[in-house]
Structures are given as C-alpha cells and as structure tokens.
PDB file of N, CA and C in Angstrom:
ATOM      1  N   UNK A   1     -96.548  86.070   9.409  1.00  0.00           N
ATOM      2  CA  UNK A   1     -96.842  87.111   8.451  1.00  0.00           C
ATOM      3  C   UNK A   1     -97.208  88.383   9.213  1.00  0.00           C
ATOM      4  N   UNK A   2     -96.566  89.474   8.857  1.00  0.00           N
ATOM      5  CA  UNK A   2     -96.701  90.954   9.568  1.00  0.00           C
ATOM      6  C   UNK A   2     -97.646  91.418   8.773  1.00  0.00           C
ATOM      7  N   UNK A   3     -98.174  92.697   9.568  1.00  0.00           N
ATOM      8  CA  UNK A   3     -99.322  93.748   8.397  1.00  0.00           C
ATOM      9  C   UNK A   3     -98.711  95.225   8.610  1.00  0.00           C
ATOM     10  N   UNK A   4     -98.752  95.355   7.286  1.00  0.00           N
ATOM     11  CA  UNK A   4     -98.176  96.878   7.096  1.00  0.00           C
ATOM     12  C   UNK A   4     -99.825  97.616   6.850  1.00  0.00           C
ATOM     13  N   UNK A   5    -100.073  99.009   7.581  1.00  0.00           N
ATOM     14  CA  UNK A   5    -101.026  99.446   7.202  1.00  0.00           C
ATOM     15  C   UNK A   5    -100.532 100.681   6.434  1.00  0.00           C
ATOM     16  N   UNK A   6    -101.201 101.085   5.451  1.00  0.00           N
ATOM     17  CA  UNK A   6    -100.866 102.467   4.976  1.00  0.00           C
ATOM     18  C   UNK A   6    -101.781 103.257   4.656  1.00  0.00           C
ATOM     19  N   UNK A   7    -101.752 104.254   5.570  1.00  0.00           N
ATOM     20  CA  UNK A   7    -102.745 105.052   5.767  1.00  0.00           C
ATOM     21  C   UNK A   7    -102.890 106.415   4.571  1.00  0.00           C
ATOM     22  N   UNK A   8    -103.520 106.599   3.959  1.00  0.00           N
ATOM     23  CA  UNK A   8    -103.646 107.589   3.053  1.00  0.00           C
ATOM     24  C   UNK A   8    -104.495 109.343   3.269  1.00  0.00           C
ATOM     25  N   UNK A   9    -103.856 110.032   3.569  1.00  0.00           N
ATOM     26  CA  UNK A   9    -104.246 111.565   3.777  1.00  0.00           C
ATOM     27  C   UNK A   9    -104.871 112.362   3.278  1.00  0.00           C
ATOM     28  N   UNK A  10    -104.960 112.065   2.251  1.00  0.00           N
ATOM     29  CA  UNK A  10    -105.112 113.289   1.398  1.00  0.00           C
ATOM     30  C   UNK A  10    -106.607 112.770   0.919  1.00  0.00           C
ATOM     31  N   UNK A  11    -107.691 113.910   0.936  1.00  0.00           N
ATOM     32  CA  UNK A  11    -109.018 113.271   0.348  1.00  0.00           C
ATOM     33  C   UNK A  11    -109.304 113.485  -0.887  1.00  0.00           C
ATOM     34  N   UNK A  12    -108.564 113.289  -2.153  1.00  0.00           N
ATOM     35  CA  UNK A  12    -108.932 113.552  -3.509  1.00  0.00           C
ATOM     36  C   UNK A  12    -107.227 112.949  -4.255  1.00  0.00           C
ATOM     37  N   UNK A  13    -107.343 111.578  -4.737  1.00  0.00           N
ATOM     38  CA  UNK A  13    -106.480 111.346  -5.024  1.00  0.00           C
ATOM     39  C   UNK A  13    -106.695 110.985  -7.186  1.00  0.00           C
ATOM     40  N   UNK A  14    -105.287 111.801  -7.121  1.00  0.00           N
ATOM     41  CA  UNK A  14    -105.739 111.310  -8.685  1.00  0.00           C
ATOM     42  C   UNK A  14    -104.069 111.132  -9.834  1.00  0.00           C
ATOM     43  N   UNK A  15    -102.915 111.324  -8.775  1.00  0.00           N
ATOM     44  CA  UNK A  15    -101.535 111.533  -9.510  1.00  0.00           C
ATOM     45  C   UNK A  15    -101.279 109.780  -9.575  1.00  0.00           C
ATOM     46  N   UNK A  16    -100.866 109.192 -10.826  1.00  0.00           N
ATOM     47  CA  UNK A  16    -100.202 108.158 -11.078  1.00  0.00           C
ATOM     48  C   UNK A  16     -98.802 108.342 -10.852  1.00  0.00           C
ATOM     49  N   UNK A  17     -98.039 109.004 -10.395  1.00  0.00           N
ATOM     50  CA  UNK A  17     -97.195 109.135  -9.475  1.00  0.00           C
ATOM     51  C   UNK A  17     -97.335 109.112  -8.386  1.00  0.00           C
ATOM     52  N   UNK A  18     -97.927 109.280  -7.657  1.00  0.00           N
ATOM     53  CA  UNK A  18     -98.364 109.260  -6.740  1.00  0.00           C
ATOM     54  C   UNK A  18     -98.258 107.656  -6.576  1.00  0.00           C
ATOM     55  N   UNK A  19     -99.580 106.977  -6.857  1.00  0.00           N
ATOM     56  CA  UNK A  19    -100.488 105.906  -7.046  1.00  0.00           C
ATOM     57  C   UNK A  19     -98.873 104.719  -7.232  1.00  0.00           C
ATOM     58  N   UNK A  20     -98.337 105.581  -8.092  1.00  0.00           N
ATOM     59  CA  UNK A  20     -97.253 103.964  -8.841  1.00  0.00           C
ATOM     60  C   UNK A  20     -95.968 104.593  -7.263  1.00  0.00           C
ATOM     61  N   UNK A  21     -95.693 105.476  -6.572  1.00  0.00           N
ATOM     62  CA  UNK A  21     -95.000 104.951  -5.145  1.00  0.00           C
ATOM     63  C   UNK A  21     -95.575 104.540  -4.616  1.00  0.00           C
ATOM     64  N   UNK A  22     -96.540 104.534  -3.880  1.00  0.00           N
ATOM     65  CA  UNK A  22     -96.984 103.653  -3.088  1.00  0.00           C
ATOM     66  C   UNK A  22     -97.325 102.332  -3.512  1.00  0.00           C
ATOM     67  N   UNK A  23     -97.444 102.234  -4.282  1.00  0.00           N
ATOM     68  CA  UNK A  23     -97.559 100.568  -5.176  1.00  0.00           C
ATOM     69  C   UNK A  23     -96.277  99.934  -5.044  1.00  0.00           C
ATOM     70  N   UNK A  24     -94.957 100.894  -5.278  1.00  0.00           N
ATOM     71  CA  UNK A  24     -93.904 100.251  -4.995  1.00  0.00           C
ATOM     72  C   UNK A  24     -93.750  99.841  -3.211  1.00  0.00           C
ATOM     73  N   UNK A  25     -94.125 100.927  -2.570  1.00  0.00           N
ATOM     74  CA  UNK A  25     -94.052 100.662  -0.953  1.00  0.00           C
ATOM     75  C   UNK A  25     -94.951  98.883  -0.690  1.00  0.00           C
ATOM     76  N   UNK A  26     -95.862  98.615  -0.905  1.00  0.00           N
ATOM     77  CA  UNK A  26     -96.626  97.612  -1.031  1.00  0.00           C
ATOM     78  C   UNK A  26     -96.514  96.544  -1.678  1.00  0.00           C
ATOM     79  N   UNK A  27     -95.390  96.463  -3.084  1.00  0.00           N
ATOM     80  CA  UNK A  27     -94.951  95.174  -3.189  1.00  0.00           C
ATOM     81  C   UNK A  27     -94.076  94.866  -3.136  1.00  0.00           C
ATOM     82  N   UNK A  28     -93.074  95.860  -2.212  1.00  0.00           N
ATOM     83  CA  UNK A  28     -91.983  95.476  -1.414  1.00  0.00           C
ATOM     84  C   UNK A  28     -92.268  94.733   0.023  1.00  0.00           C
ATOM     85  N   UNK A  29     -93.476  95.135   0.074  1.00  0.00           N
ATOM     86  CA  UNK A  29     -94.066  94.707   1.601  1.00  0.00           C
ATOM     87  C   UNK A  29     -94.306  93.231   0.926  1.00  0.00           C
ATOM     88  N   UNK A  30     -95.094  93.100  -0.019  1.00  0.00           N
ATOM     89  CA  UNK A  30     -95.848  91.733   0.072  1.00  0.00           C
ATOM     90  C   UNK A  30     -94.814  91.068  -0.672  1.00  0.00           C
ATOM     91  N   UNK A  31     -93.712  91.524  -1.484  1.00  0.00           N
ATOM     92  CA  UNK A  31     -93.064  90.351  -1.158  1.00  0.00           C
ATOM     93  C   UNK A  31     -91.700  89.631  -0.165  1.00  0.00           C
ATOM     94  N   UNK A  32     -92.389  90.699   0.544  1.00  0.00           N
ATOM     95  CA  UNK A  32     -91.343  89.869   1.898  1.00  0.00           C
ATOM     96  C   UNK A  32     -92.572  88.997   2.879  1.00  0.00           C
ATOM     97  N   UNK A  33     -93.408  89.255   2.235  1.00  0.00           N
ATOM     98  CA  UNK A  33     -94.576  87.917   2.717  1.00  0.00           C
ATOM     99  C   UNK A  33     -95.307  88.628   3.871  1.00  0.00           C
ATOM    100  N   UNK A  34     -95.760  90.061   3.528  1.00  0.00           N
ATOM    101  CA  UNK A  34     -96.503  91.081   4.714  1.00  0.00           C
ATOM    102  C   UNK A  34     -98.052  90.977   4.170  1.00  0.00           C
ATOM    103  N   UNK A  35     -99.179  91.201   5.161  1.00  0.00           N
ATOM    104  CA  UNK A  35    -100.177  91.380   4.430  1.00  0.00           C
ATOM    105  C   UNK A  35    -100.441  93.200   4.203  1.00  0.00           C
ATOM    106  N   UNK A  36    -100.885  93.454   3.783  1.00  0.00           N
ATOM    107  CA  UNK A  36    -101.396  95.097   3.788  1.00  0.00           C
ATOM    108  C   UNK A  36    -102.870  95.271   3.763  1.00  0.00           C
ATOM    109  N   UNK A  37    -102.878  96.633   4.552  1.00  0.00           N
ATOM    110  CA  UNK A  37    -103.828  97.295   4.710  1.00  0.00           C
ATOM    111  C   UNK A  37    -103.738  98.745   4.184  1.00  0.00           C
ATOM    112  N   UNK A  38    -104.672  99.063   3.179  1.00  0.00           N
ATOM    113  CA  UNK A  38    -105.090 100.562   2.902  1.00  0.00           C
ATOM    114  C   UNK A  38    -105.555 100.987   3.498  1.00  0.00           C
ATOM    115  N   UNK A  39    -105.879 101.770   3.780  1.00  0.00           N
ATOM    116  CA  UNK A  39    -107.076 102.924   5.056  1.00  0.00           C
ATOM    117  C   UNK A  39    -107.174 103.825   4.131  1.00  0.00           C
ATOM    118  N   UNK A  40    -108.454 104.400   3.497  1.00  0.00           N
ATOM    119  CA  UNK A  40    -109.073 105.267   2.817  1.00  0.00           C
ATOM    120  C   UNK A  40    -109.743 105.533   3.425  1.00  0.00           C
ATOM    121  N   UNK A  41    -110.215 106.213   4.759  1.00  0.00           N
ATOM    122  CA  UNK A  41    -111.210 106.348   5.443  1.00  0.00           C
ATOM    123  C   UNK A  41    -111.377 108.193   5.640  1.00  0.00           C
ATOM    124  N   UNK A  42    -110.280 109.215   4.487  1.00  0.00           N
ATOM    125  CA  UNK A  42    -110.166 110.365   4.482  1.00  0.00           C
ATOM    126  C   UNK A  42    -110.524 110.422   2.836  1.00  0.00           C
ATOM    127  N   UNK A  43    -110.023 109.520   2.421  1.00  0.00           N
ATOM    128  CA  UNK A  43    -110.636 109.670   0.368  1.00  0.00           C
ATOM    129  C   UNK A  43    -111.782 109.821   0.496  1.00  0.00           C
ATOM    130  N   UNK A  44    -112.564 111.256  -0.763  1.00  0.00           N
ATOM    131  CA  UNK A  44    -113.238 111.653  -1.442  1.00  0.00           C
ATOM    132  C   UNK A  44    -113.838 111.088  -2.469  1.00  0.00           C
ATOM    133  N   UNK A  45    -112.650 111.158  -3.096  1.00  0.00           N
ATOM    134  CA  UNK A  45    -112.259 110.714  -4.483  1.00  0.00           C
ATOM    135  C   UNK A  45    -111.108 110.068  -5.430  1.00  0.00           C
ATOM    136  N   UNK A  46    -110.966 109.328  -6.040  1.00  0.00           N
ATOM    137  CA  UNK A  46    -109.904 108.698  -6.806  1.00  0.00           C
ATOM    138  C   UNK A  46    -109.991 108.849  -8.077  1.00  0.00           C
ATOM    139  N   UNK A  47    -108.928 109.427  -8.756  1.00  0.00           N
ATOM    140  CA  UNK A  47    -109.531 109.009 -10.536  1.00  0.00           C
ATOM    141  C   UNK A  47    -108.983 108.090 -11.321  1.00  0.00           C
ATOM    142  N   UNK A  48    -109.535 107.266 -12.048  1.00  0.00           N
ATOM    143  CA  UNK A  48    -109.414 106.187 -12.961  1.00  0.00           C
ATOM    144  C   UNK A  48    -107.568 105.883 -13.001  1.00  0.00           C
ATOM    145  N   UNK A  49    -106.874 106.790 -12.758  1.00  0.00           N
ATOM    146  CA  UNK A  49    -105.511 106.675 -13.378  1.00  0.00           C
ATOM    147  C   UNK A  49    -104.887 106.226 -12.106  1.00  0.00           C
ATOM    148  N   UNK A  50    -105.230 106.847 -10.349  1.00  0.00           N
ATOM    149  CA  UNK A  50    -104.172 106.603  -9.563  1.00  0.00           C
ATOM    150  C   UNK A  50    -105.233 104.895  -9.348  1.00  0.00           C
ATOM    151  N   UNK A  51    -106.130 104.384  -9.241  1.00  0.00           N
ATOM    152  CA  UNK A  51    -107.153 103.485  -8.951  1.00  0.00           C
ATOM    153  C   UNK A  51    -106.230 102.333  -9.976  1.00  0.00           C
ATOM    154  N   UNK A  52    -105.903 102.644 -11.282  1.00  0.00           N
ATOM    155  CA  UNK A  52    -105.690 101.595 -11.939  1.00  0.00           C
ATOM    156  C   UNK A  52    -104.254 101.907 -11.496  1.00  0.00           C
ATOM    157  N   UNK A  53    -103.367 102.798 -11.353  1.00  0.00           N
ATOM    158  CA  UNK A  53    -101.405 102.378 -10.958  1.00  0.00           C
ATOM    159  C   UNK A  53    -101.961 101.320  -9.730  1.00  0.00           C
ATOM    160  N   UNK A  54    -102.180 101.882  -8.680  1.00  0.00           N
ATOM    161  CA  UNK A  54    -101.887 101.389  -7.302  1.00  0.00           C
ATOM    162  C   UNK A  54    -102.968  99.618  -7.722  1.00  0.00           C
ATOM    163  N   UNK A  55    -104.108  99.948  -7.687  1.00  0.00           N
ATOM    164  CA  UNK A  55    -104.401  98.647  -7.504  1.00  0.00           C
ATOM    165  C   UNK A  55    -104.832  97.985  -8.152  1.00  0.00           C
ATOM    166  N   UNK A  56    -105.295  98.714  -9.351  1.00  0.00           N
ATOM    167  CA  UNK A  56    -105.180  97.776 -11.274  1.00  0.00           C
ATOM    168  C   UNK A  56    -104.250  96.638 -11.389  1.00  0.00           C
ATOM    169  N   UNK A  57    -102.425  97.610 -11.243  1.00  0.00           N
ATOM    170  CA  UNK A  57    -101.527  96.747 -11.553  1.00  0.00           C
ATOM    171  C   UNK A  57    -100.836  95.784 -10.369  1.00  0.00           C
ATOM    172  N   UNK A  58    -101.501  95.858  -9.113  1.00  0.00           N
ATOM    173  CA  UNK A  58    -101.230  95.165  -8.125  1.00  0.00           C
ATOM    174  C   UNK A  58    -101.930  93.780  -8.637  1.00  0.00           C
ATOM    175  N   UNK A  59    -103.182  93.814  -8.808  1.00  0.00           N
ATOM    176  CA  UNK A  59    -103.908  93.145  -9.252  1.00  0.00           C
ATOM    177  C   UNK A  59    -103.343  92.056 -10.375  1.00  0.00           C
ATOM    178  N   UNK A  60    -102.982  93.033 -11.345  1.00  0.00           N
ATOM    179  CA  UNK A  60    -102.086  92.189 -12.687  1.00  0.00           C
ATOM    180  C   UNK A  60    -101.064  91.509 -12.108  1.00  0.00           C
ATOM    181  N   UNK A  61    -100.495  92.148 -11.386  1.00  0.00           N
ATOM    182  CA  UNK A  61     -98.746  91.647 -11.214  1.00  0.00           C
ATOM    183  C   UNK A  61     -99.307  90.752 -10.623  1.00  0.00           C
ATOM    184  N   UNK A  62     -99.464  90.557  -9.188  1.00  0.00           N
ATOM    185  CA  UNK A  62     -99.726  89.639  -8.167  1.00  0.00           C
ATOM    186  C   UNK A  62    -101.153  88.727  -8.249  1.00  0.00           C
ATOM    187  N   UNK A  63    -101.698  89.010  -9.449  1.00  0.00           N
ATOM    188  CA  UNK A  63    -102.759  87.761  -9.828  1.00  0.00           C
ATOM    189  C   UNK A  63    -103.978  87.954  -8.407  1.00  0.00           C
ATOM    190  N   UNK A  64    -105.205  88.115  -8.959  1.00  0.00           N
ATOM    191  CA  UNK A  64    -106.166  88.411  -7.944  1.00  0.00           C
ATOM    192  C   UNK A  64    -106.403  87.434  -7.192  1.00  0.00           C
ATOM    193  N   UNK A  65    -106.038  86.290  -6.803  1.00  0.00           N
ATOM    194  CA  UNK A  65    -106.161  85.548  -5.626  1.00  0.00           C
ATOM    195  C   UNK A  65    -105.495  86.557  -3.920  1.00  0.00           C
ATOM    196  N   UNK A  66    -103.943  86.231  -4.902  1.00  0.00           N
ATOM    197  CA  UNK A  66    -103.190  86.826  -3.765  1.00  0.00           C
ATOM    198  C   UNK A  66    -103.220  88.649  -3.601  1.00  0.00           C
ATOM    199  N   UNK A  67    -103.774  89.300  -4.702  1.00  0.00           N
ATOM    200  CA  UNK A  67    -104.407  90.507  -3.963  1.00  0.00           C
ATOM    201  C   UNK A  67    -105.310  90.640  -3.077  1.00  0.00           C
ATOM    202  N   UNK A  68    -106.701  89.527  -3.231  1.00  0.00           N
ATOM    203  CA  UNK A  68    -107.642  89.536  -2.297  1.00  0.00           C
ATOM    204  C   UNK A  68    -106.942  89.017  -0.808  1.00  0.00           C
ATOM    205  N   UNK A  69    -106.054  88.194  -1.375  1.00  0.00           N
ATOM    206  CA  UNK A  69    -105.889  87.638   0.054  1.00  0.00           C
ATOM    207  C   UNK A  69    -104.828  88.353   0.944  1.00  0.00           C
ATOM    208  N   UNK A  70    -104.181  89.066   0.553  1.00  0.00           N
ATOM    209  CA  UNK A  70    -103.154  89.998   0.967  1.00  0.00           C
ATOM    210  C   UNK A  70    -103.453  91.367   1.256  1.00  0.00           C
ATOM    211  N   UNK A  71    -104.272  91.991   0.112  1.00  0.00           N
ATOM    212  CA  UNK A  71    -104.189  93.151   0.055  1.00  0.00           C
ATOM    213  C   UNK A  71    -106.131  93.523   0.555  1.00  0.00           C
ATOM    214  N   UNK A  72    -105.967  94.486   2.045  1.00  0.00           N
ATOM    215  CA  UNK A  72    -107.579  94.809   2.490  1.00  0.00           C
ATOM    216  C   UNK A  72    -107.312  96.257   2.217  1.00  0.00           C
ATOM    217  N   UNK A  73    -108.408  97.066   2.050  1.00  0.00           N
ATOM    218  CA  UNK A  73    -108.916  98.306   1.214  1.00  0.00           C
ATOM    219  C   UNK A  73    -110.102  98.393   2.707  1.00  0.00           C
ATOM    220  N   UNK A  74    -109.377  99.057   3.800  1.00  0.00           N
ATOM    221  CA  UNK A  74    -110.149  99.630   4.697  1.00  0.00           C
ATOM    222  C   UNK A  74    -110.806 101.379   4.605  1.00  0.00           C
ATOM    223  N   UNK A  75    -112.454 100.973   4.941  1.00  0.00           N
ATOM    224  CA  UNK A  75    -112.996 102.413   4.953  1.00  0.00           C
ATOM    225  C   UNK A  75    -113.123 103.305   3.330  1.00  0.00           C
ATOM    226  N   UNK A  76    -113.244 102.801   2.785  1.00  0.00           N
ATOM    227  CA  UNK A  76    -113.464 103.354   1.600  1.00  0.00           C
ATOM    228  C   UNK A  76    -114.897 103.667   1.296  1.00  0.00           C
ATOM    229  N   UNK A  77    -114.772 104.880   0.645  1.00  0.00           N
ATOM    230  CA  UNK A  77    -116.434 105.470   0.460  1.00  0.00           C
ATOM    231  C   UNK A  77    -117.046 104.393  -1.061  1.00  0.00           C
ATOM    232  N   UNK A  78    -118.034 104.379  -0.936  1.00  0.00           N
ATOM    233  CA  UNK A  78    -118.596 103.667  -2.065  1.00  0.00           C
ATOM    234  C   UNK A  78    -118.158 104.366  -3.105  1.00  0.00           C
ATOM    235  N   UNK A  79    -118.013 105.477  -3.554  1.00  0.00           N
ATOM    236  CA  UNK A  79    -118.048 105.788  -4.668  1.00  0.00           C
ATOM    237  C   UNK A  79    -116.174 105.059  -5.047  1.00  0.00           C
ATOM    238  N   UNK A  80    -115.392 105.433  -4.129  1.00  0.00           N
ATOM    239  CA  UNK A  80    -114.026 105.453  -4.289  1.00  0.00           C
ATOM    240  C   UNK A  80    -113.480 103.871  -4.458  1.00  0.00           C
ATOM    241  N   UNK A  81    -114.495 103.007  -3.794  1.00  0.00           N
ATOM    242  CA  UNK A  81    -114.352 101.654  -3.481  1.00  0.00           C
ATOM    243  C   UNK A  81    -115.142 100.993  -5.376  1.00  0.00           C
ATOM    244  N   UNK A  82    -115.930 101.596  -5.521  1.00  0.00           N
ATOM    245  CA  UNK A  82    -116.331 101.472  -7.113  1.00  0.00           C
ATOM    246  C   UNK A  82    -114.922 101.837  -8.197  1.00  0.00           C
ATOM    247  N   UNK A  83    -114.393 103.010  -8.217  1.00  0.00           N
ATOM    248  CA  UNK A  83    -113.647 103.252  -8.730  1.00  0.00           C
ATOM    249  C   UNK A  83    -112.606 102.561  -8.863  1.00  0.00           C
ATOM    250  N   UNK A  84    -112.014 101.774  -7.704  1.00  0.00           N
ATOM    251  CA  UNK A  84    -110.855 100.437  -7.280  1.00  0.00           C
ATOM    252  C   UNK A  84    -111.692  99.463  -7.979  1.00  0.00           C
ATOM    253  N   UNK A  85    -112.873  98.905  -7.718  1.00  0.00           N
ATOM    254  CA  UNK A  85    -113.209  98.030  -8.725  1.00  0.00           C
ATOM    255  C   UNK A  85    -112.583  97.596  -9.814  1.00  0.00           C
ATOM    256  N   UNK A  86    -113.729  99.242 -10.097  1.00  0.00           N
ATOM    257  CA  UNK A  86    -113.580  99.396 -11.790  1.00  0.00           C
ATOM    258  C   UNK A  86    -112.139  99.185 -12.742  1.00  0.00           C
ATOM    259  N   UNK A  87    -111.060 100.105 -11.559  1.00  0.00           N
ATOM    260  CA  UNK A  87    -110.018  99.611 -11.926  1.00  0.00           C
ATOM    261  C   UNK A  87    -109.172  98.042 -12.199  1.00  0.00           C
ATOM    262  N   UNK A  88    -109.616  97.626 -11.275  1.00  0.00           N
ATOM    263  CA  UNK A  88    -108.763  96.094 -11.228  1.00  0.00           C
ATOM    264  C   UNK A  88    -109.577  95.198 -12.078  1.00  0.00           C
ATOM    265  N   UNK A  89    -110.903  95.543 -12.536  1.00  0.00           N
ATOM    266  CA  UNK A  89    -111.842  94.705 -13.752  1.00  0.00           C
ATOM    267  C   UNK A  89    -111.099  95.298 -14.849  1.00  0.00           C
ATOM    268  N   UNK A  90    -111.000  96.293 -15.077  1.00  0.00           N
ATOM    269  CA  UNK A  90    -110.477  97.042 -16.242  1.00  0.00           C
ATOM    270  C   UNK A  90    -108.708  96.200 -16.202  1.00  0.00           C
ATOM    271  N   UNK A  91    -107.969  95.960 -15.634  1.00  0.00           N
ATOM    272  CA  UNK A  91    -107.114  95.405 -15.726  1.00  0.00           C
ATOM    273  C   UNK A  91    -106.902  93.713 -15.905  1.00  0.00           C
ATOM    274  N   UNK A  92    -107.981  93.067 -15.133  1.00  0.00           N
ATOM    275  CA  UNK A  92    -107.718  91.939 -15.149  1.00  0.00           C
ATOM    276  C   UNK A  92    -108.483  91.518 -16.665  1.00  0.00           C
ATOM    277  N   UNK A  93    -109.064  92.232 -17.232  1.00  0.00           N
ATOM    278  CA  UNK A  93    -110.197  91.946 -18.758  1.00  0.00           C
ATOM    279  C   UNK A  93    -108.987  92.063 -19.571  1.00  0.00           C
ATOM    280  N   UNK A  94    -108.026  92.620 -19.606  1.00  0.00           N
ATOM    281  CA  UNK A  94    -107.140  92.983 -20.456  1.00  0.00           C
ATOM    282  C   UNK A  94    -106.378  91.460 -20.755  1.00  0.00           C
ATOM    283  N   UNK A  95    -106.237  90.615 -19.789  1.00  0.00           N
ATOM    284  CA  UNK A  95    -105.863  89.139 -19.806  1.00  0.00           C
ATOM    285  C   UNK A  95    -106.623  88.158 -19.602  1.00  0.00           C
ATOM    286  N   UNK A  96    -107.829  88.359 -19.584  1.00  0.00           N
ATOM    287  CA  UNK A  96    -108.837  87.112 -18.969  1.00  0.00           C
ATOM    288  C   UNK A  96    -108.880  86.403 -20.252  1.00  0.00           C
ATOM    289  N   UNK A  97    -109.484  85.098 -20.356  1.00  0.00           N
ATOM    290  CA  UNK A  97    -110.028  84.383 -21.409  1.00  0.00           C
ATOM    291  C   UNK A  97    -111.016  85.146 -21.926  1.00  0.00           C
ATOM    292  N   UNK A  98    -112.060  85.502 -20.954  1.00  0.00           N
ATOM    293  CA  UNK A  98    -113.264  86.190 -21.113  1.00  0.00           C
ATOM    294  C   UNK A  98    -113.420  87.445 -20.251  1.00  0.00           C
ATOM    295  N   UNK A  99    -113.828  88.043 -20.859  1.00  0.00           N
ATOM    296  CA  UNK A  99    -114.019  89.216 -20.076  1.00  0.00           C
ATOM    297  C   UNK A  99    -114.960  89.164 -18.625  1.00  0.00           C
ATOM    298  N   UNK A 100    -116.029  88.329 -19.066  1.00  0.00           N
ATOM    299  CA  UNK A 100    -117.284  87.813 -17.787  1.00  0.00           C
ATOM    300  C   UNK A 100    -116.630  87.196 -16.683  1.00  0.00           C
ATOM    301  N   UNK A 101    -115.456  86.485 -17.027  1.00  0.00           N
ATOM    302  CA  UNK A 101    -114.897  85.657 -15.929  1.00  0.00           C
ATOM    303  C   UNK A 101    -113.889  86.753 -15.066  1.00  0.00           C
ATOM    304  N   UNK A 102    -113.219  87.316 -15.249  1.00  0.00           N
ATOM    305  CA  UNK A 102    -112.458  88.808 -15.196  1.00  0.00           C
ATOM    306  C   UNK A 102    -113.532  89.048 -14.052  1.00  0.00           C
ATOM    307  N   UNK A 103    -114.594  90.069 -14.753  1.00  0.00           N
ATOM    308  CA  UNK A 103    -115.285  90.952 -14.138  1.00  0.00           C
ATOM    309  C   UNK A 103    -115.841  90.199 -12.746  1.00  0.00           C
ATOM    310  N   UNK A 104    -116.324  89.269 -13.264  1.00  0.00           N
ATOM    311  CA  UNK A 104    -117.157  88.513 -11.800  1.00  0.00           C
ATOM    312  C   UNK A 104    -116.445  88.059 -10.854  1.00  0.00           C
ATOM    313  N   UNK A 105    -115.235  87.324 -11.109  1.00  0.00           N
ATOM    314  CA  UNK A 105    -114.044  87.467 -10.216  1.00  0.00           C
ATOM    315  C   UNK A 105    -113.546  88.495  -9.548  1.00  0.00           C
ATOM    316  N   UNK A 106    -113.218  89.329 -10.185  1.00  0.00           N
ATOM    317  CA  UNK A 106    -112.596  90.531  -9.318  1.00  0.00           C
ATOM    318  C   UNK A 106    -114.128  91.408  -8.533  1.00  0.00           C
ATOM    319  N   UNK A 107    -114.669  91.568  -9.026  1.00  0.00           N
ATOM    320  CA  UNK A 107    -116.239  92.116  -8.046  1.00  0.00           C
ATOM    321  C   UNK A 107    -116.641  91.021  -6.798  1.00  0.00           C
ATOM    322  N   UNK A 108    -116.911  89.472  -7.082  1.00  0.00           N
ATOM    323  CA  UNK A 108    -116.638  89.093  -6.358  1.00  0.00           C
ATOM    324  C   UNK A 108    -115.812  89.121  -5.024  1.00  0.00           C
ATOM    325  N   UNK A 109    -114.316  88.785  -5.111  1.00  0.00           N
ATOM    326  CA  UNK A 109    -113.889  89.039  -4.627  1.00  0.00           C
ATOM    327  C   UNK A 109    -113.317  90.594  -3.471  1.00  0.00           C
ATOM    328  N   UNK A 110    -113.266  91.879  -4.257  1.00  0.00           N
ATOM    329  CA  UNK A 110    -113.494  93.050  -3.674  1.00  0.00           C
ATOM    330  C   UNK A 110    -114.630  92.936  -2.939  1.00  0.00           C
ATOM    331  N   UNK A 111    -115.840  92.287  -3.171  1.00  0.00           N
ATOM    332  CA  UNK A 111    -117.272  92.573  -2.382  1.00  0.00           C
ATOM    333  C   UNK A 111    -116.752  91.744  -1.378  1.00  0.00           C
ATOM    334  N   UNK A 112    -116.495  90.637  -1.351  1.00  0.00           N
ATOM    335  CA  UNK A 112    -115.828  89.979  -0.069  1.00  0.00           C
ATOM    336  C   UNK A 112    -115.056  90.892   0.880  1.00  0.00           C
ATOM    337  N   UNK A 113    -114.194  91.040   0.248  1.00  0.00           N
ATOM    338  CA  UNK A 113    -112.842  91.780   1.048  1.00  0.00           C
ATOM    339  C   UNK A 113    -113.548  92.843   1.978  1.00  0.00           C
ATOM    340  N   UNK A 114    -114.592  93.505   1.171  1.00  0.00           N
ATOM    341  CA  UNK A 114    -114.981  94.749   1.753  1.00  0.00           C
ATOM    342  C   UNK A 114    -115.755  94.291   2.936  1.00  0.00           C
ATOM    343  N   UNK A 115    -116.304  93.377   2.810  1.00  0.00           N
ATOM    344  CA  UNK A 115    -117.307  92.781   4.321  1.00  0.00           C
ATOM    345  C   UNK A 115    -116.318  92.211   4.704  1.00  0.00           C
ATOM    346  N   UNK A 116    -115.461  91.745   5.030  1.00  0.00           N
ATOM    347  CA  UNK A 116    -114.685  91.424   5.625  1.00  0.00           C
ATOM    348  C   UNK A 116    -114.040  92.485   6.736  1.00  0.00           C
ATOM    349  N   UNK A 117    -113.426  93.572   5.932  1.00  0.00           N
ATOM    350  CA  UNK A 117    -112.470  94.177   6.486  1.00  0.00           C
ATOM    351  C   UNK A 117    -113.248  95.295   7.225  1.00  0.00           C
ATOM    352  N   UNK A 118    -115.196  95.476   7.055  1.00  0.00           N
ATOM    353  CA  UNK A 118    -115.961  96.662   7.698  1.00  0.00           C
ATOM    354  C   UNK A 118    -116.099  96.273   9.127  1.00  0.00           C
TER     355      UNK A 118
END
C-alpha cells in the first residue's frame, strides 16, 4: 500500500468545488488501495460546506472504518480539525440507527487519528 500526501495551500478554505476535486483526487487514490494524507498545517479556516464535500462525503461513501483507517488529517488547527468533525458527524447522523452511535463513533475515531498522526 502507497501514501499519497496532499498538501493543501491556501489558509482559508471554503469552495465546495474546490473541496468535491480534491475528494475526487483521493478516492481515486484509495481506491487503487493508497493510504492518504492531508496536511493542513497552512489552514486557518474551513467552512461547513468544503469540510462536509471533501470529508463528510468521504466518510459516507467509504464508511468510517476505512476513512479512519486510510484517510490521516495531518496538522490541523483545532478549530479547523472541529469543523472536519463536525462535518463527518453531520454526515454519518444522516444514516446512523442513532444519532449517539454516529456521533461517538466518528469523534472517537478522528480523536484517534489525530494522536496518531501528531
């Protein structure tokens, strides 16, 4: 298994265009069986819309096991790393049985990832 890193430039991200190419760059990667790496270590800020394209619906599509386990979210500021949260809870509640199981799962897991990958 290879790792694609993709490094992100710009410190204030908020275009769902934006958010939904690079989402395509990344699950072209993972499904040729790559792991990925984000690098947010220049983000400010994210707003609710590029947070839920890029890694809301990564989340949905690819089922949060194999996002956590595939997909690391390096260097992210707390506030911006909240916002990815928020997003991928906000997505995975939309299908959970329960919403509690959703939320604690995906926080869970992101809180992992993030000690992991510091």
């Amino acid at each position: 298994m290879n790792e694609r890193i993709y490094t992100i430039s710009e410190t204030d991200l908020a275009s769902r265009y934006s958010a939904s190419r690079l989402r395509a760059l990344v699950e072209e990667a993972l499904a040729q069986g790559n792991s990925i790496v984000i690098d947010l270590k220049p983000v400010l800020s994210v707003s609710e819309s590029y947070a839920d394209e890029l890694f809301g619906v990564l989340a949905a599509r690819w089922g949060l096991e194999k996002f956590v386990e595939h997909v690391y979210i390096r260097d992210a500021a707390p506030p911006v790393f909240h916002a990815i949260a928020s997003a991928v809870q906000r997505r995975l509640n939309q299908n959970a049985p329960t919403p509690d199981f959703a939320l604690s799962a995906a926080k869970q897991a992101l809180l992992l990832r993030r000690e992991i990958s510091s």
